[in-house]
C-alpha atoms as a PDB file:
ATOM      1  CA  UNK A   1      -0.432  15.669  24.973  1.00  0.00           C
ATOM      2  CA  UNK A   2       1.265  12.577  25.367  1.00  0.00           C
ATOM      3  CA  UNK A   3       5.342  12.591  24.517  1.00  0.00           C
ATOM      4  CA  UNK A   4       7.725   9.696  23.674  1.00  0.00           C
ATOM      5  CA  UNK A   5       9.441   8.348  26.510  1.00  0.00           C
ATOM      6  CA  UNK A   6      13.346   9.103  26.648  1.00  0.00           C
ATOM      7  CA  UNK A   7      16.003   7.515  28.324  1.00  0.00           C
ATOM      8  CA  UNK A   8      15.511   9.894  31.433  1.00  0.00           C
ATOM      9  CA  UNK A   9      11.528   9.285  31.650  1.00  0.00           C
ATOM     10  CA  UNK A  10      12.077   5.664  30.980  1.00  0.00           C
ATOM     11  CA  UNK A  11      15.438   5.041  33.557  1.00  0.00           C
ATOM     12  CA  UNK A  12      12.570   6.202  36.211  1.00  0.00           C
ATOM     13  CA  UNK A  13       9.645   3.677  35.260  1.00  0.00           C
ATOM     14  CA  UNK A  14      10.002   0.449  37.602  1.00  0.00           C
ATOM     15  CA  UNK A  15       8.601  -2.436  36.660  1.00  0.00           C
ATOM     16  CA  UNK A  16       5.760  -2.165  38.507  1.00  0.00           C
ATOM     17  CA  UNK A  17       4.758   1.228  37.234  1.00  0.00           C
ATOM     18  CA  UNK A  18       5.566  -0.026  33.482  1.00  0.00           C
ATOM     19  CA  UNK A  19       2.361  -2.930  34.128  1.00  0.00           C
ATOM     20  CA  UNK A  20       0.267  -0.148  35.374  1.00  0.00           C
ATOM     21  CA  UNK A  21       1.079   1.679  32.488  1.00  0.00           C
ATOM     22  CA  UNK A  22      -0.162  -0.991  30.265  1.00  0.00           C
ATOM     23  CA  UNK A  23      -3.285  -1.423  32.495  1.00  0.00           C
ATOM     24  CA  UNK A  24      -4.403   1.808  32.055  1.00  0.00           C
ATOM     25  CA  UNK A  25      -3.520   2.242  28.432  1.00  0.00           C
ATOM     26  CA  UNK A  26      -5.674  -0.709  27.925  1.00  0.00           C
ATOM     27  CA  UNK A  27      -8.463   0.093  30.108  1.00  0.00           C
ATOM     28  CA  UNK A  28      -8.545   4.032  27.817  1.00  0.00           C
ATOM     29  CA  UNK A  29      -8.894   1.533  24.868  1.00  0.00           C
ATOM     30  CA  UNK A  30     -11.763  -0.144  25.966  1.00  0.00           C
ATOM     31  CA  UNK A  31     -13.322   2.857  26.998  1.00  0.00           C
ATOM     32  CA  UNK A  32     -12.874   4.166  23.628  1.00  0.00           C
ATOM     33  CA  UNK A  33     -11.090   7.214  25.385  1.00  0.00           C
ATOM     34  CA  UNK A  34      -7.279   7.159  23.462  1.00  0.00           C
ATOM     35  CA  UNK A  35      -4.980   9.459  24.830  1.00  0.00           C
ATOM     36  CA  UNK A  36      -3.992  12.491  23.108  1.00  0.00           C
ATOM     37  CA  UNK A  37      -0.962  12.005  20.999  1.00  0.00           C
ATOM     38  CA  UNK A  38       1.158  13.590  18.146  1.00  0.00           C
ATOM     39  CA  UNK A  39       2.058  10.695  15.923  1.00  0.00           C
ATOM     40  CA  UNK A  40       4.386  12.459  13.591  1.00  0.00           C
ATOM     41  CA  UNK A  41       5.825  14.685  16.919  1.00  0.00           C
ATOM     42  CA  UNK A  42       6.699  11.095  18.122  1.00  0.00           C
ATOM     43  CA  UNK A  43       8.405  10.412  15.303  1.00  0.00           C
ATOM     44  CA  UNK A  44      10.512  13.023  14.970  1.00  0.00           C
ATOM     45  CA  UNK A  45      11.381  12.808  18.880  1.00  0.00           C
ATOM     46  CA  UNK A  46      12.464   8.798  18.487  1.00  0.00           C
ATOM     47  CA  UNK A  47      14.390   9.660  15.035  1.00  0.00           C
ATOM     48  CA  UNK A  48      17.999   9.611  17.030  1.00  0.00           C
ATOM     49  CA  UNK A  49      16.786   6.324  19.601  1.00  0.00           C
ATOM     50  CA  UNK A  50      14.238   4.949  21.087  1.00  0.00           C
ATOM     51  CA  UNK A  51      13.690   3.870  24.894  1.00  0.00           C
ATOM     52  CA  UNK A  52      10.596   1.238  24.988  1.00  0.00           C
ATOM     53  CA  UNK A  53       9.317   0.596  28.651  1.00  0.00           C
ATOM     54  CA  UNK A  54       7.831  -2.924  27.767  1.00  0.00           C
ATOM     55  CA  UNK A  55       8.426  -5.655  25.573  1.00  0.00           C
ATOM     56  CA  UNK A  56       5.231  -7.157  24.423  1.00  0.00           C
ATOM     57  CA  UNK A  57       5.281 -11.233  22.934  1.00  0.00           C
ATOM     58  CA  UNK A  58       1.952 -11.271  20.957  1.00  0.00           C
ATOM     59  CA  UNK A  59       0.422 -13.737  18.067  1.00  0.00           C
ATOM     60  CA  UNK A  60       0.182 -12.360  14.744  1.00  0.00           C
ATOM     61  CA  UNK A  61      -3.633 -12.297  14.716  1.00  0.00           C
ATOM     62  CA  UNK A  62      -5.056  -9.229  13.399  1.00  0.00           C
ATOM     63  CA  UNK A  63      -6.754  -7.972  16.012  1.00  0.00           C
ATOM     64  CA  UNK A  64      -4.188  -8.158  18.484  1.00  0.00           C
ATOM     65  CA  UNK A  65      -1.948  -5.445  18.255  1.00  0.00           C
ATOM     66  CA  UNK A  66      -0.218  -4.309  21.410  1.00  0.00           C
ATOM     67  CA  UNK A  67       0.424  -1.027  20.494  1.00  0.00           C
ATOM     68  CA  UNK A  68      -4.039  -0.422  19.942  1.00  0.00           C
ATOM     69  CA  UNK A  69      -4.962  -2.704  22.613  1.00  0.00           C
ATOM     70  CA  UNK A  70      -2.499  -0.920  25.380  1.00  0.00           C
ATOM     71  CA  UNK A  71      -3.167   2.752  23.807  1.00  0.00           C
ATOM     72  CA  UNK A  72       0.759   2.616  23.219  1.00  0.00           C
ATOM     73  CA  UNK A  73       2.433   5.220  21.319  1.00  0.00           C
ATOM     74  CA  UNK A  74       5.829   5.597  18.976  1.00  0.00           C
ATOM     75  CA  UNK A  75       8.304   4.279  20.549  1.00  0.00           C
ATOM     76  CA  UNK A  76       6.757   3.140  23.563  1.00  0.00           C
ATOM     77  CA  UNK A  77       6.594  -1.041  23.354  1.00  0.00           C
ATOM     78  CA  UNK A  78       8.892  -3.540  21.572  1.00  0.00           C
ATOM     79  CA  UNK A  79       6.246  -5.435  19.947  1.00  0.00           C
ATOM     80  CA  UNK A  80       7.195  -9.348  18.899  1.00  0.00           C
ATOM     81  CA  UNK A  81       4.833 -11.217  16.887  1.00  0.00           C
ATOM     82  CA  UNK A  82       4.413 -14.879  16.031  1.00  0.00           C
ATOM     83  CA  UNK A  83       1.519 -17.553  15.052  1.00  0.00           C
ATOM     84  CA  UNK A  84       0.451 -18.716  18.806  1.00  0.00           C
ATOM     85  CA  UNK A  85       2.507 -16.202  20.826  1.00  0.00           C
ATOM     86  CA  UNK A  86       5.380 -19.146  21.262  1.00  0.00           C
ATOM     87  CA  UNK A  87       9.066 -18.653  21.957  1.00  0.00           C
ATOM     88  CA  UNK A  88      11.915 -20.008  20.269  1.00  0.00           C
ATOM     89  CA  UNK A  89      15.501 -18.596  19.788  1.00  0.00           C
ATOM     90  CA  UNK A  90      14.918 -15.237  17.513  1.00  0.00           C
ATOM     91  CA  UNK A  91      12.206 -14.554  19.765  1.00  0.00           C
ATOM     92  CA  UNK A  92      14.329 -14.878  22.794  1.00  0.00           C
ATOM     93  CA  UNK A  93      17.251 -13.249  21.665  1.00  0.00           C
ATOM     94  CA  UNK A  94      14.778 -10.204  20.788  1.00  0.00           C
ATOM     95  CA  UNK A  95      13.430 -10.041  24.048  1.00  0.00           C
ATOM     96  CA  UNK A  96      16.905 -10.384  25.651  1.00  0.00           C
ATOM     97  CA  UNK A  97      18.284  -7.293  23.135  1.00  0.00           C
ATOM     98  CA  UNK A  98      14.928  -5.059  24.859  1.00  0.00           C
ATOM     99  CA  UNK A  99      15.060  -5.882  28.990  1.00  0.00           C
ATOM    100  CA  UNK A 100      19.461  -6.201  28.855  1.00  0.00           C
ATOM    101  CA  UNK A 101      20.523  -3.606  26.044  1.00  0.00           C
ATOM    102  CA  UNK A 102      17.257  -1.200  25.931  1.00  0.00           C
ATOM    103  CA  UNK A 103      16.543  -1.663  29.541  1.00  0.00           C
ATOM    104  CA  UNK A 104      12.284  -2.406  29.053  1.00  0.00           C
ATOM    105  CA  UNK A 105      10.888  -2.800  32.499  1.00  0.00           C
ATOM    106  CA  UNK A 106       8.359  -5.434  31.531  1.00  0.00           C
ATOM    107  CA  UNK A 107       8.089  -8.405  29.049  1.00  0.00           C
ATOM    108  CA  UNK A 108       4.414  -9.604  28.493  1.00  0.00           C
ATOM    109  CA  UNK A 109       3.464 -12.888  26.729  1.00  0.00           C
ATOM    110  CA  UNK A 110       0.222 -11.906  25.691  1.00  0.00           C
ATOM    111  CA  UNK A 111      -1.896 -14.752  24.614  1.00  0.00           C
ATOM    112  CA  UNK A 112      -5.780 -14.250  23.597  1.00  0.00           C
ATOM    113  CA  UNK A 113      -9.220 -15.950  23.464  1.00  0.00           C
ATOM    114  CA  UNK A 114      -9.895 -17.784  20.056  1.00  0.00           C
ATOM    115  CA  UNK A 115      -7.043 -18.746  18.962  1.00  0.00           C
ATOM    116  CA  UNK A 116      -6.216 -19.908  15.221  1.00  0.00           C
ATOM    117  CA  UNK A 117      -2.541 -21.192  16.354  1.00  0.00           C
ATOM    118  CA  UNK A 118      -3.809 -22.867  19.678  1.00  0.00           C
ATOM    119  CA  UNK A 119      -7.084 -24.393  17.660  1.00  0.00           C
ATOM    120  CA  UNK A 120      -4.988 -25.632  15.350  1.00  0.00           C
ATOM    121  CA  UNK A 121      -2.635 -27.069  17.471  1.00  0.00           C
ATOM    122  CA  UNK A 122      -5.371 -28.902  19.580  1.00  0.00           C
ATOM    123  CA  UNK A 123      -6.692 -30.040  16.085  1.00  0.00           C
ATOM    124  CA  UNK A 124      -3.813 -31.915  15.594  1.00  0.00           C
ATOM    125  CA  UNK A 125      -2.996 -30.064  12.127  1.00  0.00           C
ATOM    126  CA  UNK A 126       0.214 -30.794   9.856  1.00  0.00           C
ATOM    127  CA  UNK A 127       0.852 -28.553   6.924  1.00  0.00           C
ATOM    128  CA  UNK A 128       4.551 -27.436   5.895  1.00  0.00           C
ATOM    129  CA  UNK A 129       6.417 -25.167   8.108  1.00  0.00           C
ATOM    130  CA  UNK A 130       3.137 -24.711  10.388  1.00  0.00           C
ATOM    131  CA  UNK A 131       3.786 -28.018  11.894  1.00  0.00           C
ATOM    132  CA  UNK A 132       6.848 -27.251  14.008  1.00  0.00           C
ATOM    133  CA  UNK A 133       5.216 -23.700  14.754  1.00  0.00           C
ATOM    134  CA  UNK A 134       2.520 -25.726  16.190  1.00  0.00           C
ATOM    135  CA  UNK A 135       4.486 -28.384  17.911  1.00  0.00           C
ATOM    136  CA  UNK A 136       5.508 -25.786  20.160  1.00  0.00           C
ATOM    137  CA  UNK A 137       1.706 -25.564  21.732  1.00  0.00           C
ATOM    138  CA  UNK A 138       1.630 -29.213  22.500  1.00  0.00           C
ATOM    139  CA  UNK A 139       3.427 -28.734  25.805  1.00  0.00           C
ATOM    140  CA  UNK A 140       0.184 -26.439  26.530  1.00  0.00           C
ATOM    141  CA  UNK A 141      -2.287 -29.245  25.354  1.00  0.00           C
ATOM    142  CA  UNK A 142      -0.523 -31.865  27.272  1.00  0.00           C
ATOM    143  CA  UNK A 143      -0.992 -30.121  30.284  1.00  0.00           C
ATOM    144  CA  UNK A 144      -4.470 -29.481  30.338  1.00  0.00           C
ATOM    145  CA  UNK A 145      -6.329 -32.448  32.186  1.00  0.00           C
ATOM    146  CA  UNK A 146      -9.970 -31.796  30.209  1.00  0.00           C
ATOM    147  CA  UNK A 147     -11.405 -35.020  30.141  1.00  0.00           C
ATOM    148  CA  UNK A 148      -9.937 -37.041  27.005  1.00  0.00           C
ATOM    149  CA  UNK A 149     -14.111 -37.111  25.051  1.00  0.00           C
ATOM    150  CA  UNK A 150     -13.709 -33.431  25.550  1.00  0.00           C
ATOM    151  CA  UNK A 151      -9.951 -32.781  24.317  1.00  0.00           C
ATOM    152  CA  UNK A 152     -10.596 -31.089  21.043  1.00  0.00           C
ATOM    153  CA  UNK A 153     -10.461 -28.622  18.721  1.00  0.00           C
ATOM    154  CA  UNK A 154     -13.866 -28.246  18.151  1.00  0.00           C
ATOM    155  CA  UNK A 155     -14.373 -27.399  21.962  1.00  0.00           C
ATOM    156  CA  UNK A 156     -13.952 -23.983  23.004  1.00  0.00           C
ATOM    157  CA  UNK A 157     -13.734 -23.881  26.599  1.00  0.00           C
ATOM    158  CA  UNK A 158     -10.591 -26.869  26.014  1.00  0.00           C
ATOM    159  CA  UNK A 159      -9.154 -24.302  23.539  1.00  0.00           C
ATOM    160  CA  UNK A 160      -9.540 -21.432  25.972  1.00  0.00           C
ATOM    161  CA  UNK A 161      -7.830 -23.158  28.865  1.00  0.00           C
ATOM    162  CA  UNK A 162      -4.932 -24.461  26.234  1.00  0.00           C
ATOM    163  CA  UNK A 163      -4.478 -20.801  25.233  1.00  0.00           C
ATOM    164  CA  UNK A 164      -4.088 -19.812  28.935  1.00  0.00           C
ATOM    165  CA  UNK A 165      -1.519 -22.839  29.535  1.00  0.00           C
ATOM    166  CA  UNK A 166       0.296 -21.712  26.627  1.00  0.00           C
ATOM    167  CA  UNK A 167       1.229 -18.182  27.829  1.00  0.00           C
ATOM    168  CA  UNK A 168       2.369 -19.649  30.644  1.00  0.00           C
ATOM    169  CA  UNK A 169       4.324 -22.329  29.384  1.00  0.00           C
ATOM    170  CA  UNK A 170       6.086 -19.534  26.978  1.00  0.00           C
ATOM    171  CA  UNK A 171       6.806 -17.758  30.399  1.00  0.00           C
ATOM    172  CA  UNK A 172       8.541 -20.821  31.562  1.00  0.00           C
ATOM    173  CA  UNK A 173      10.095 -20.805  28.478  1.00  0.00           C
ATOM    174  CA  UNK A 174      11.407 -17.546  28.391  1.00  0.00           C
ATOM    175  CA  UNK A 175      12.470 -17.927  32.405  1.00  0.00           C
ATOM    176  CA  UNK A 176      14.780 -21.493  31.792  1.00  0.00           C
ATOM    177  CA  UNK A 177      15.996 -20.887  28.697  1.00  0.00           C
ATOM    178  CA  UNK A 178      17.520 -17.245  29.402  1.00  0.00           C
ATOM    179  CA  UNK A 179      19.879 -16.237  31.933  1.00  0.00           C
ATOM    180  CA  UNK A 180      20.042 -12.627  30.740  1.00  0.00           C
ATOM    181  CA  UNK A 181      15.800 -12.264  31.152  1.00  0.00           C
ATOM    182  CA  UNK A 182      15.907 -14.761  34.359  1.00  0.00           C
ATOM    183  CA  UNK A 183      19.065 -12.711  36.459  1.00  0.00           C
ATOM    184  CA  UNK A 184      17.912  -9.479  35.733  1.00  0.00           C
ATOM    185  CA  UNK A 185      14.201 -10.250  37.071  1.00  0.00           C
ATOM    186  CA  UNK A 186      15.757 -11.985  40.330  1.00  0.00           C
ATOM    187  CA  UNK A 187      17.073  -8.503  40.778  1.00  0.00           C
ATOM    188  CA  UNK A 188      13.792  -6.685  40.456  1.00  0.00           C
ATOM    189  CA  UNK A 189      14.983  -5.123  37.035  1.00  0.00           C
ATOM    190  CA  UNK A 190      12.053  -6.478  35.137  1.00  0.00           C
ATOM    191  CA  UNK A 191       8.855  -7.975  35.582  1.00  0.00           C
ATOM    192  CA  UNK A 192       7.989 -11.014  33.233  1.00  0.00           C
ATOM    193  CA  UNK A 193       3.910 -11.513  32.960  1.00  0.00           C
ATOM    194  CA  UNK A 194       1.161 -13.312  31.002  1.00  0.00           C
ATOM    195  CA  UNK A 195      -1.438 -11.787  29.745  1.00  0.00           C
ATOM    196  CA  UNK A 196      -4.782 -12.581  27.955  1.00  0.00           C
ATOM    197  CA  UNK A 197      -6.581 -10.442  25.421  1.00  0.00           C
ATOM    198  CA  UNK A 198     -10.458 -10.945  24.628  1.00  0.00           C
ATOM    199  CA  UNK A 199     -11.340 -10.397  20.889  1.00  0.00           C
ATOM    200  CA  UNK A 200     -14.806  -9.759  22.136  1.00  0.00           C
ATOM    201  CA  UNK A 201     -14.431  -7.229  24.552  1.00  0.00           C
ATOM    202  CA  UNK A 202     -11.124  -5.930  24.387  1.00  0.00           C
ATOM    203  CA  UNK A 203     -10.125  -6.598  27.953  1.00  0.00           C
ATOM    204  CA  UNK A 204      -6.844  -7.891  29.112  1.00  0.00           C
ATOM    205  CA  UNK A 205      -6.283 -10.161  31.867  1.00  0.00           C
ATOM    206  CA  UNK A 206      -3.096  -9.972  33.528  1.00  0.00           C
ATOM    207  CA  UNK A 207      -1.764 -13.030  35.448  1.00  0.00           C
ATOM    208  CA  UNK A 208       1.581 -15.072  36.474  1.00  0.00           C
ATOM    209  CA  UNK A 209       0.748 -18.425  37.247  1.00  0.00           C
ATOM    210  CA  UNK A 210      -1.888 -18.824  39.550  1.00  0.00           C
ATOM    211  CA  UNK A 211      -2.023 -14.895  40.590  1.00  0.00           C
ATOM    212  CA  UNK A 212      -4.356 -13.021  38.208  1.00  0.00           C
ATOM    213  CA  UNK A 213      -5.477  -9.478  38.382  1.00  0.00           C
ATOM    214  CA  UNK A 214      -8.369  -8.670  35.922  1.00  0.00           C
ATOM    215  CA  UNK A 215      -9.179  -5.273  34.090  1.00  0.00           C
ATOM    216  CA  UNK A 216     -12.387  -4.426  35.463  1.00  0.00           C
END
């Protein structure tokens, strides 16, 4: 029976061990084999504090929730959520609050494959406050060196490879534009990672840059 970490459990996990956590709780979920928990146990054992190992930076989609697709319990994950998985300075400052002040051991941007944000984004869309939500992916889309006939919306495998660029560029992100994240990870305290979920199959695939380790 699985138990919700505390600070002693959690002050052991390195960084390292905190991804293979997350590797395995996803791989159980694929395999349809969730581990044993007590939900309401958990609750009652996080009731005076909790002490998250990871920090996860998802999109909002519905079928993307951390704490199902890594087989997570109470009190496990931070979980941050926004359209397109994108960072700007509430995000940040959450993610700071979890690796400096609740000590997680790993921050994942988790992007994933068929993307409403990222299509949208590549569609060129304008609508209210969605528009500066979505000017955040064009960094992504500007990257991508698809052929200009071929740099659209309506093409999947352009959306796909804007999707991946956009994790990464929210790593970058997350890297410049904190000191807190950025000094602690130069000192091995946490590991900062991209990640991409597929809707179809319920995989993740972990990478940083050009280093990429696959669920198999």
């Amino acid at each position: 029976m699985m138990r919700a970490i505390n600070k002693e459990v959690q002050d052991k996990i390195t960084p390292k061990e905190a991804l293979k956590m997350l590797k395995e709780g996803n791989i159980r979920f694929v395999k349809n084999q969730k581990a044993e928990r007590d939900l309401l146990q958990m609750v009652k054992e996080t009731a005076e504090g909790q002490w998250p190992f990871a920090v996860v930076l998802s999109c909002i989609d519905s079928r993307t929730s951390s704490e199902l697709i890594f087989d997570q319990g109470i009190g496990d994950i931070f979980n941050a959520r926004v359209a397109g998985n994108i960072v700007n300075e509430d995000i940040l400052g959450s993610i700071e609050y979890a690796v400096k002040y609740a000590r997680s051991k790993i921050v994942v941007v988790l992007g994933h494959t068929k993307c409403g944000a990222v299509t949208s984004a590549c569609q060129g869309v304008e609508d209210g406050n969605i528009t500066k939500l979505l000017e955040k992916i064009k960094p992504a889309i500007s990257k991508e060196k698809t052929e200009k006939s071929d740099r659209s919306g309506g093409n999947p495998e352009f959306v796909e490879k804007v999707s991946k660029l956009n994790v990464q560029h929210a790593i970058d992100e997350i890297r410049n534009k904190s000191t807190i994240i950025s000094e602690i990870e130069k000192n091995g305290g946490v590991l900062v990672i991209g990640g991409m979920y597929n809707v179809g199959t319920g995989k993740v695939e972990f990478y940083d840059g050009l280093e990429t380790e696959s669920q198999a």
